[in-house]
Structure formats: structure tokens, C-alpha cells
C-alpha atoms as a PDB file:
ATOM      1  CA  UNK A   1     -19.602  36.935 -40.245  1.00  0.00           C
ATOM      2  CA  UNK A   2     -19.326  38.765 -37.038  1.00  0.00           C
ATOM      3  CA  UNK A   3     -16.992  37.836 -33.962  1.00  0.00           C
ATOM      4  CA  UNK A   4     -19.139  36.118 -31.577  1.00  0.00           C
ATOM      5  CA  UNK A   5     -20.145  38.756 -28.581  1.00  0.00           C
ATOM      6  CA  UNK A   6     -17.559  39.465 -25.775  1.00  0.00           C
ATOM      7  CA  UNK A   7     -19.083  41.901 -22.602  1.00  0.00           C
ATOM      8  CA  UNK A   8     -16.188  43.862 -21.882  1.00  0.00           C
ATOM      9  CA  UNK A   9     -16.005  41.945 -18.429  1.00  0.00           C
ATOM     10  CA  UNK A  10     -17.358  38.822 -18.763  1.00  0.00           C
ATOM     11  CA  UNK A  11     -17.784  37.669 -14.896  1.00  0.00           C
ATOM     12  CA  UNK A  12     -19.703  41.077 -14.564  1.00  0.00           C
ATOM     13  CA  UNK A  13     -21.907  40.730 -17.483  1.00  0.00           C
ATOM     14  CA  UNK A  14     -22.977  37.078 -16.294  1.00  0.00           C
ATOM     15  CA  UNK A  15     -23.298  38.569 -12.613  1.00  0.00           C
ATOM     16  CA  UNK A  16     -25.846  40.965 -14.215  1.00  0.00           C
ATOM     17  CA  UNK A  17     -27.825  38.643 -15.600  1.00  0.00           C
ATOM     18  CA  UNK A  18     -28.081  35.658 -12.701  1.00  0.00           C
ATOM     19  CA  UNK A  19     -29.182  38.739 -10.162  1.00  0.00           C
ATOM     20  CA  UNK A  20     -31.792  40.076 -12.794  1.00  0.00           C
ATOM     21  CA  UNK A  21     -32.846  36.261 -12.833  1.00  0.00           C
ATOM     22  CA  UNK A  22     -32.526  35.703  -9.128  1.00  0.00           C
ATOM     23  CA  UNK A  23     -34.796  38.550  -8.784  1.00  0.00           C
ATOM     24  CA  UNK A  24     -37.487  37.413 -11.415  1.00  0.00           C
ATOM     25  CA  UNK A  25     -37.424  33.802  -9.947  1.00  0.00           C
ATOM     26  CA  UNK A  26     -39.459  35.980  -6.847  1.00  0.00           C
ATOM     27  CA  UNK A  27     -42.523  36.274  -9.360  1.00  0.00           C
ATOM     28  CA  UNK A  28     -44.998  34.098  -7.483  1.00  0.00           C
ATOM     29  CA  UNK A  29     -47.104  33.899 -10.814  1.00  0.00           C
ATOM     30  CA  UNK A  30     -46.486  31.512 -13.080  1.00  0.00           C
ATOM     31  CA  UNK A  31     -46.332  30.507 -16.668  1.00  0.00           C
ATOM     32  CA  UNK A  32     -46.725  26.786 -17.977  1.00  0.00           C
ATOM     33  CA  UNK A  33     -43.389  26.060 -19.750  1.00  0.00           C
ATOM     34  CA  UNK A  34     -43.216  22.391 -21.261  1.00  0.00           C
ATOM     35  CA  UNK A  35     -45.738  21.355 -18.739  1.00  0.00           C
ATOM     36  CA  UNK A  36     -43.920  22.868 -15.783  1.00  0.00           C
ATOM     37  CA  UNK A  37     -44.942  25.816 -14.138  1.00  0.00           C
ATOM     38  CA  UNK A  38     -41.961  28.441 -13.594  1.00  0.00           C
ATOM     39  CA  UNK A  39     -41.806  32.064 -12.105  1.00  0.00           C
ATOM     40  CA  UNK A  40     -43.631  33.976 -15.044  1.00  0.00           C
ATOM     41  CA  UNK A  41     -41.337  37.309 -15.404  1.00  0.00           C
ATOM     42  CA  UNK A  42     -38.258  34.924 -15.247  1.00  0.00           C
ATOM     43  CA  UNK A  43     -39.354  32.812 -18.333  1.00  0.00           C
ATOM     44  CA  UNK A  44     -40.789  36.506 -20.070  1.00  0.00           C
ATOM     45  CA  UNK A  45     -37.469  37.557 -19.441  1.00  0.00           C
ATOM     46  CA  UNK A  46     -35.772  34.358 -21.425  1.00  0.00           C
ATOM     47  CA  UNK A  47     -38.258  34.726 -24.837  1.00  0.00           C
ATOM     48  CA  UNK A  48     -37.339  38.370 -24.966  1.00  0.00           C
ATOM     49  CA  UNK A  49     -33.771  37.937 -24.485  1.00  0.00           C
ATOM     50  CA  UNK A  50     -34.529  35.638 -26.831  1.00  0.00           C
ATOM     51  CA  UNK A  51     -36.551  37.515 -29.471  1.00  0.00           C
ATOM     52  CA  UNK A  52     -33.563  40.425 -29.363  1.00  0.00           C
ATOM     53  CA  UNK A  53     -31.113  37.766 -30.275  1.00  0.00           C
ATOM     54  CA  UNK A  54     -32.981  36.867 -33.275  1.00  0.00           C
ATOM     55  CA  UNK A  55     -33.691  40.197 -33.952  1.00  0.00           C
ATOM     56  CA  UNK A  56     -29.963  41.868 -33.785  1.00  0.00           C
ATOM     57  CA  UNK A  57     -27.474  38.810 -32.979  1.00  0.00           C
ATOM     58  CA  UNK A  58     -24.912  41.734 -32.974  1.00  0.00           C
ATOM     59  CA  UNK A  59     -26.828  43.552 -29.855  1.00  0.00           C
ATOM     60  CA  UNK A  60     -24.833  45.620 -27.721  1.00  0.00           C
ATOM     61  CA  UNK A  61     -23.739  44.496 -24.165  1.00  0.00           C
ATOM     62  CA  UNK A  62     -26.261  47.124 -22.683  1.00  0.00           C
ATOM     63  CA  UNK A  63     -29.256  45.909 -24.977  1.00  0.00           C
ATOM     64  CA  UNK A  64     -28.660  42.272 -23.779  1.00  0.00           C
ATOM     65  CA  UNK A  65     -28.915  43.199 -20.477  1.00  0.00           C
ATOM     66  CA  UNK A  66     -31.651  45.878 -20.924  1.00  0.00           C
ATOM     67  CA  UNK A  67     -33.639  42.855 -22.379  1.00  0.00           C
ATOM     68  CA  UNK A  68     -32.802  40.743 -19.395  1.00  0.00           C
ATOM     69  CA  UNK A  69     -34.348  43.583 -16.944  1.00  0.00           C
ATOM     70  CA  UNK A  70     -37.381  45.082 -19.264  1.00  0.00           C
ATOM     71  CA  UNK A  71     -40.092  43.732 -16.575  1.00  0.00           C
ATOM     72  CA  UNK A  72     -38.017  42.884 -13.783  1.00  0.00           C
ATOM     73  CA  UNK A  73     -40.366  42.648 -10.622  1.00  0.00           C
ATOM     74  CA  UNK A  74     -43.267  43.537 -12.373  1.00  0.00           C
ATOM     75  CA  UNK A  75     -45.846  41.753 -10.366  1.00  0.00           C
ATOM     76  CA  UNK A  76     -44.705  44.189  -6.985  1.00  0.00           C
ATOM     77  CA  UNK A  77     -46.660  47.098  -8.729  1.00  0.00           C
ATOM     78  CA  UNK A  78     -49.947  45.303  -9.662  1.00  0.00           C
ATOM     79  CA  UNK A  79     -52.556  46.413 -12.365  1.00  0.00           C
ATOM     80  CA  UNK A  80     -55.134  47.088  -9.330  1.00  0.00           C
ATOM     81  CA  UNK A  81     -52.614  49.669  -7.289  1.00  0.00           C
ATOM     82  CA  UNK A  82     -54.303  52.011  -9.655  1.00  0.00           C
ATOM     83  CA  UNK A  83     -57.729  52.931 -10.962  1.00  0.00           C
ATOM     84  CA  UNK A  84     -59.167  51.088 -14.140  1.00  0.00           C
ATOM     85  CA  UNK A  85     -59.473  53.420 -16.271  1.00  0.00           C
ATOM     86  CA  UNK A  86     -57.246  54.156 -19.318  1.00  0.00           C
ATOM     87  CA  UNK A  87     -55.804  56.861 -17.394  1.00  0.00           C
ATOM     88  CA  UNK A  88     -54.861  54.572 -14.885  1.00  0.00           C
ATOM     89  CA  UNK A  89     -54.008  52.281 -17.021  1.00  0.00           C
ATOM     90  CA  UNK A  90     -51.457  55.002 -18.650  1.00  0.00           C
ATOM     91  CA  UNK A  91     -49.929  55.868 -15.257  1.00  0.00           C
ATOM     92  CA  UNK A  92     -49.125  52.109 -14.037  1.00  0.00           C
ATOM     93  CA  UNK A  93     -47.220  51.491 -17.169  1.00  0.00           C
ATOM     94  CA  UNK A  94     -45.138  54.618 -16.494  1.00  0.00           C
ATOM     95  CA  UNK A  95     -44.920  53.960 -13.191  1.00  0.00           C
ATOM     96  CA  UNK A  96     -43.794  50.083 -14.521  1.00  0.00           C
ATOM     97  CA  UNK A  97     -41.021  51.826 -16.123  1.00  0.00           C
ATOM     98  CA  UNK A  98     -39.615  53.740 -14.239  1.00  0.00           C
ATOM     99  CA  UNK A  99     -39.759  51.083 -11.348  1.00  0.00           C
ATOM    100  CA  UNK A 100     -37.428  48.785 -13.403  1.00  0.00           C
ATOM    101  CA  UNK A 101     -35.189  51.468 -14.543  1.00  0.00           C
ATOM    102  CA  UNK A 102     -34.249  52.047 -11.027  1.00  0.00           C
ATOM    103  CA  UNK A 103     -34.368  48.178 -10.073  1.00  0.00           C
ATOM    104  CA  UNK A 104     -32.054  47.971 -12.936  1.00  0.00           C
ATOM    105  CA  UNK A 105     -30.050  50.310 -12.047  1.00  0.00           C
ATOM    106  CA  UNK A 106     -29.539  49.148  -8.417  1.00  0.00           C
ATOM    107  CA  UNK A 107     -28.234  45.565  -9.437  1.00  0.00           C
ATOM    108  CA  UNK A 108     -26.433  47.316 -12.210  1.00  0.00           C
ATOM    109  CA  UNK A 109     -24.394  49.184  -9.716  1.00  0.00           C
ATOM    110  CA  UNK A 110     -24.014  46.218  -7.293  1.00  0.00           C
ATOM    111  CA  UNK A 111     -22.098  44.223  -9.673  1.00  0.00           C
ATOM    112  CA  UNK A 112     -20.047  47.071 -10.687  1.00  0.00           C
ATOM    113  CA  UNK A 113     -20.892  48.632 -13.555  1.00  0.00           C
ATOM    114  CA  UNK A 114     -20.176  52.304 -14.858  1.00  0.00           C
ATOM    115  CA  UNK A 115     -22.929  54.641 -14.767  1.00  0.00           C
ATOM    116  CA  UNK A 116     -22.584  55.493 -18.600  1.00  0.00           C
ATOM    117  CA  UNK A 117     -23.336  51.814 -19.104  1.00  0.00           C
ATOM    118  CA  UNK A 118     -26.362  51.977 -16.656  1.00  0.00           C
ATOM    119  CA  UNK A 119     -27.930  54.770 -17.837  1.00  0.00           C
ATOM    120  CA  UNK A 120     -27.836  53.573 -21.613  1.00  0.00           C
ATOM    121  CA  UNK A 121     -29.360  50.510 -20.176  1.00  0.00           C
ATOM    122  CA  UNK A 122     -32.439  52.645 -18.256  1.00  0.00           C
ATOM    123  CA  UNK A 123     -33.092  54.947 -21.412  1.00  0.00           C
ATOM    124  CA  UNK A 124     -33.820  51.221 -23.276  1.00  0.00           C
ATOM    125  CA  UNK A 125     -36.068  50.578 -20.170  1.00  0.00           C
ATOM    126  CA  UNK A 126     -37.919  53.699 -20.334  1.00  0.00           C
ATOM    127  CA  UNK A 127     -37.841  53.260 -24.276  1.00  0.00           C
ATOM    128  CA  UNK A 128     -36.446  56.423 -24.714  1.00  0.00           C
ATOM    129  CA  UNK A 129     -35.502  57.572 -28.373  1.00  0.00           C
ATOM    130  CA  UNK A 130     -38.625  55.789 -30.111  1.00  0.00           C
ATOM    131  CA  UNK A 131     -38.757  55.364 -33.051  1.00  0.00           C
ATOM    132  CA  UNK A 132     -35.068  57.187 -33.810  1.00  0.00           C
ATOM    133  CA  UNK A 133     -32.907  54.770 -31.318  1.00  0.00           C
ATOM    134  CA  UNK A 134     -32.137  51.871 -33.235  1.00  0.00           C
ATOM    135  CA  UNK A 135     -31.586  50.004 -29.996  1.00  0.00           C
ATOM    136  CA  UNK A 136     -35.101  50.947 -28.839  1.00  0.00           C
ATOM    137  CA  UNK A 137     -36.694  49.526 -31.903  1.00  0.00           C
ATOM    138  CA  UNK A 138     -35.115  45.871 -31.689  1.00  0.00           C
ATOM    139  CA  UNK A 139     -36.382  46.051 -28.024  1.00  0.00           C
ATOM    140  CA  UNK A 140     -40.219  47.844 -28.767  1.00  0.00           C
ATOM    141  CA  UNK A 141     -40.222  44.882 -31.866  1.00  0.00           C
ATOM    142  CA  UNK A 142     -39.166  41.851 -29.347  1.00  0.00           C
ATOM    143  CA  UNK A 143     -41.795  43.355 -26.744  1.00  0.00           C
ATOM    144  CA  UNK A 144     -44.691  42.744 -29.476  1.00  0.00           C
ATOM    145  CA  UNK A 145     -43.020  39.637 -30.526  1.00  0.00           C
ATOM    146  CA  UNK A 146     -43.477  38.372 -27.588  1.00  0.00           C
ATOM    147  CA  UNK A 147     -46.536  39.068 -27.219  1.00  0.00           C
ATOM    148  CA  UNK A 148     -48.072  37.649 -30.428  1.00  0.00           C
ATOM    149  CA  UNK A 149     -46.362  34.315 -29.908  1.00  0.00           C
ATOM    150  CA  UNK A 150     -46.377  33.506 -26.236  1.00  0.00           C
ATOM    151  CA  UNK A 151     -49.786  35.359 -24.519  1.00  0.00           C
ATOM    152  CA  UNK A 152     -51.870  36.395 -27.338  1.00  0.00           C
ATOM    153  CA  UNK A 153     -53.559  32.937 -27.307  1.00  0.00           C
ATOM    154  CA  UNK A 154     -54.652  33.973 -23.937  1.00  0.00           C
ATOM    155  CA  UNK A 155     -55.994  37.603 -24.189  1.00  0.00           C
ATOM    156  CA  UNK A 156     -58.024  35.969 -27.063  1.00  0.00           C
ATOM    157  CA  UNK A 157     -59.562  33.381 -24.806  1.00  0.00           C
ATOM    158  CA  UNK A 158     -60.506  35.631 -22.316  1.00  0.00           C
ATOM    159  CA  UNK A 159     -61.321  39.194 -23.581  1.00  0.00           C
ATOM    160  CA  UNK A 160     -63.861  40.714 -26.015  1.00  0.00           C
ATOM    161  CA  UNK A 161     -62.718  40.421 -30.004  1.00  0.00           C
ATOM    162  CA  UNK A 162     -62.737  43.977 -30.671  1.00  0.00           C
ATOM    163  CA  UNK A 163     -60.280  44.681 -27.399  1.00  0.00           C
ATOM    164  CA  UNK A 164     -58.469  42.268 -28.808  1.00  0.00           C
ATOM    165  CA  UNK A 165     -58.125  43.634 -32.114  1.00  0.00           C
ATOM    166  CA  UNK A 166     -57.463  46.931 -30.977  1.00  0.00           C
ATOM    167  CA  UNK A 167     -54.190  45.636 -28.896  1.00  0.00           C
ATOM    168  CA  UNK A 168     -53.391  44.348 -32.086  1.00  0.00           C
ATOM    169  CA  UNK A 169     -53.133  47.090 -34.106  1.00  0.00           C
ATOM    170  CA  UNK A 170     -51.443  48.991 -31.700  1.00  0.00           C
ATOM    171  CA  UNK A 171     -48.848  46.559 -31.555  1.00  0.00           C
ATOM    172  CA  UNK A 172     -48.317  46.353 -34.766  1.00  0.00           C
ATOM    173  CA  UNK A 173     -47.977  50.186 -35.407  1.00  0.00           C
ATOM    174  CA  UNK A 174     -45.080  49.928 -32.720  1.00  0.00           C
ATOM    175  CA  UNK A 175     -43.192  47.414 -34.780  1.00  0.00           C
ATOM    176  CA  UNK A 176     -40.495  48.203 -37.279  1.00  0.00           C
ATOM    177  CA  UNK A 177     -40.703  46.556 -40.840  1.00  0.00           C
ATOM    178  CA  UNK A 178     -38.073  43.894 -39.642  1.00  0.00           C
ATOM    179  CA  UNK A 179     -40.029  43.318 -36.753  1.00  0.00           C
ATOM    180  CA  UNK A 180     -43.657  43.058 -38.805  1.00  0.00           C
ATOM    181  CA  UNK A 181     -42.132  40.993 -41.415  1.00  0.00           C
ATOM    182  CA  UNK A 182     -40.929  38.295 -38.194  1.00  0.00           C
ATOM    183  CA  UNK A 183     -44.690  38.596 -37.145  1.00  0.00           C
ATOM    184  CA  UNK A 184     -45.746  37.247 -40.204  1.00  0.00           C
ATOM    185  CA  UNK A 185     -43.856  34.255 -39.977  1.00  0.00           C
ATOM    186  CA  UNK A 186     -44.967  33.106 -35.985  1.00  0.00           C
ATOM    187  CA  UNK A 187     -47.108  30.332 -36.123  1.00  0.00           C
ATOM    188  CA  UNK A 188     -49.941  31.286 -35.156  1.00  0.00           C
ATOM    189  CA  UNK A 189     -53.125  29.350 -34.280  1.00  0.00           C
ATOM    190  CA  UNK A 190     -56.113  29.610 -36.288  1.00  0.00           C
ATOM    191  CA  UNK A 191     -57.846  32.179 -34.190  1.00  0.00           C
ATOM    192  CA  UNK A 192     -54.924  33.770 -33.337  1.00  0.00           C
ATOM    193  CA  UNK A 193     -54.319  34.363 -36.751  1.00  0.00           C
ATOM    194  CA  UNK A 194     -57.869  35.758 -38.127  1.00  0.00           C
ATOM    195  CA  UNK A 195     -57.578  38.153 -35.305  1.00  0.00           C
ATOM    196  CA  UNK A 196     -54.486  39.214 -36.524  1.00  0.00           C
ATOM    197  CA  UNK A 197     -55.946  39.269 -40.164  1.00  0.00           C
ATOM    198  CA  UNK A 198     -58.759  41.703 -39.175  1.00  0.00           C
ATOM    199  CA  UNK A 199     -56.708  44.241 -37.083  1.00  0.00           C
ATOM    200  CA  UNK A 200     -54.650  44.268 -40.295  1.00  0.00           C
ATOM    201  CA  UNK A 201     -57.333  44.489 -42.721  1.00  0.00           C
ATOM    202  CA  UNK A 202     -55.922  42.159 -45.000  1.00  0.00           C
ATOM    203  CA  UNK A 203     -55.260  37.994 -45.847  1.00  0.00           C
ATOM    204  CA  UNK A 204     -52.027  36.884 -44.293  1.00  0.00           C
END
């Protein structure tokens, strides 16, 4: 059994985290949690935090925090900034990425942190390394984990079947084997889970 995680400074490591939350707690969207509605990017932020714990309870100190950070802010570069189009599309998820590399990197730096620690933590961000990093891949496989189980209920309620499937498939063509095999076990409502059955081609 491993020795339970210890950041190399702890009062840093938890200052990271409540200014990555302080910052997500902004998000003026929100998401229905237990019947209450909270600041959307700050509970997105909690599952995959989540989902990388489950994944890799042995996760480094700058995968935890990359984790905490993925979509920090997200909502202050909106869909609609750019054309819809696929190429649009494209460029506002770059531009997504790069945004909270450097948001990251900001707090990062205001709580004290060294800048070989901060730029590991931007290269998970950016999802550099894919599919070698090993780090990258327990982050890419929490990303579609999250997804499945929290907001594909959603995107199925409101968008055509085949778009639908199509997400699906590219999702799971991201995911590692580990990550796949924790797919299979979500579960997953009845719709949810033919959808998932036809992007895959096969019975689950």
C-alpha cells in the first residue's frame, strides 16, 4: 500500500487549490448538484479531481492541481467569441487552453510555486505528450469520464443522435484501456447507454 500523498508544502498546495476554487466559484452558470444550484466550473472542477483520484490515487502533486485548474474560467471565453464552424470550433478550444495554462500559471506563481512545477502543470493543461505522457492520459481519461457520467444525459436531450454518437466515439478513441474499461462500469441511463452501444458498435 502506498504512503498517503504529502505536497511537498502543504499550506501551498491547499493555497493552490482554494484560489483555483475561489476563481471557479465566479462561473455565473450553474449546475444542479443535489438539488442546489452551484457555480458550474467549480463543481466540474470537483468530479474531475475526482475522476483522477480514482483513476491514479498515487497522482503527482502537479497532476492534482493540473486537475483542479483544467477549465478554470472557462465561461470568460464563450463558444460564440468565435465563428460556428468546426474551424471555429477548433480554435476556441485552443484558445481554451492556452487561456487556463496562463490563468494557471498566474495563481501558481502567486502562492509561490517554482516554475519547474508550473510548467509541468501547463503542459497537463495544454495536454501535451498525448498519448506518451502517462500523466496526460489519467487526465484525457478523467476528461471523458466526466463527460459520460455527469453531462452526457444532457447533450442527448438536446442534440441530434448521430452528433451525439459521433462525440462518442471520439471520446472513446481518446481514452486509455483503464479509462474505457471505468466507462463500462458508469451507470448509465437507458438512453445514455444505447447511444453508447451504437457509437461502439457492439452490446455492453
Amino acid at each position: 500500500m502506498s504512503p498517503p500523498f504529502q505536497p511537498t508544502n502543504p499550506e501551498r498546495f491547499q493555497a493552490a487549490l482554494r484560489r483555483f476554487d475561489e476563481e471557479n466559484a465566479r462561473d455565473p452558470n450553474t449546475e444542479i448538484v443535489d438539488g442546489v444550484p452551484q457555480p458550474r466550473e467549480l463543481v466540474y472542477a470537483r468530479w474531475l479531481s475526482e475522476w483522477v483520484l480514482r483513476l491514479c490515487p498515487d497522482a503527482s502533486e502537479a497532476l492534482r492541481l493540473a486537475a483542479r485548474c483544467q477549465h478554470i474560467c472557462r465561461w470568460q471565453i464563450p463558444r460564440s467569441a468565435y465563428p460556428m464552424t468546426r474551424a471555429g470550433y477548433l480554435q476556441w478550444r485552443e484558445a481554451l487552453k492556452k487561456f487556463h495554462a496562463q490563468k494557471a500559471g498566474e495563481i501558481l506563481r502567486e502562492v509561490g510555486y517554482d516554475e519547474a512545477t508550473i510548467r509541468r502543470v501547463q503542459e497537463l493543461n495544454l495536454k501535451k505528450g498525448l498519448p506518451h505522457d502517462a500523466e496526460t492520459r489519467v487526465l484525457e481519461d478523467a476528461l471523458c469520464l466526466v463527460f459520460l457520467e455527469h453531462q452526457l444525459a444532457d447533450l442527448a436531450a438536446k442534440t441530434p443522435e448521430e452528433k451525439v454518437i459521433n462525440a462518442l466515439r471520439k471520446s472513446w478513441e481518446k481514452m486509455s484501456p483503464a479509462g474505457r474499461a471505468e466507462a463500462l462500469k458508469l451507470p448509465l441511463g437507458a438512453t445514455e447507454k444505447a447511444l453508447l452501444q451504437r457509437a461502439l458498435k457492439q452490446p455492453l
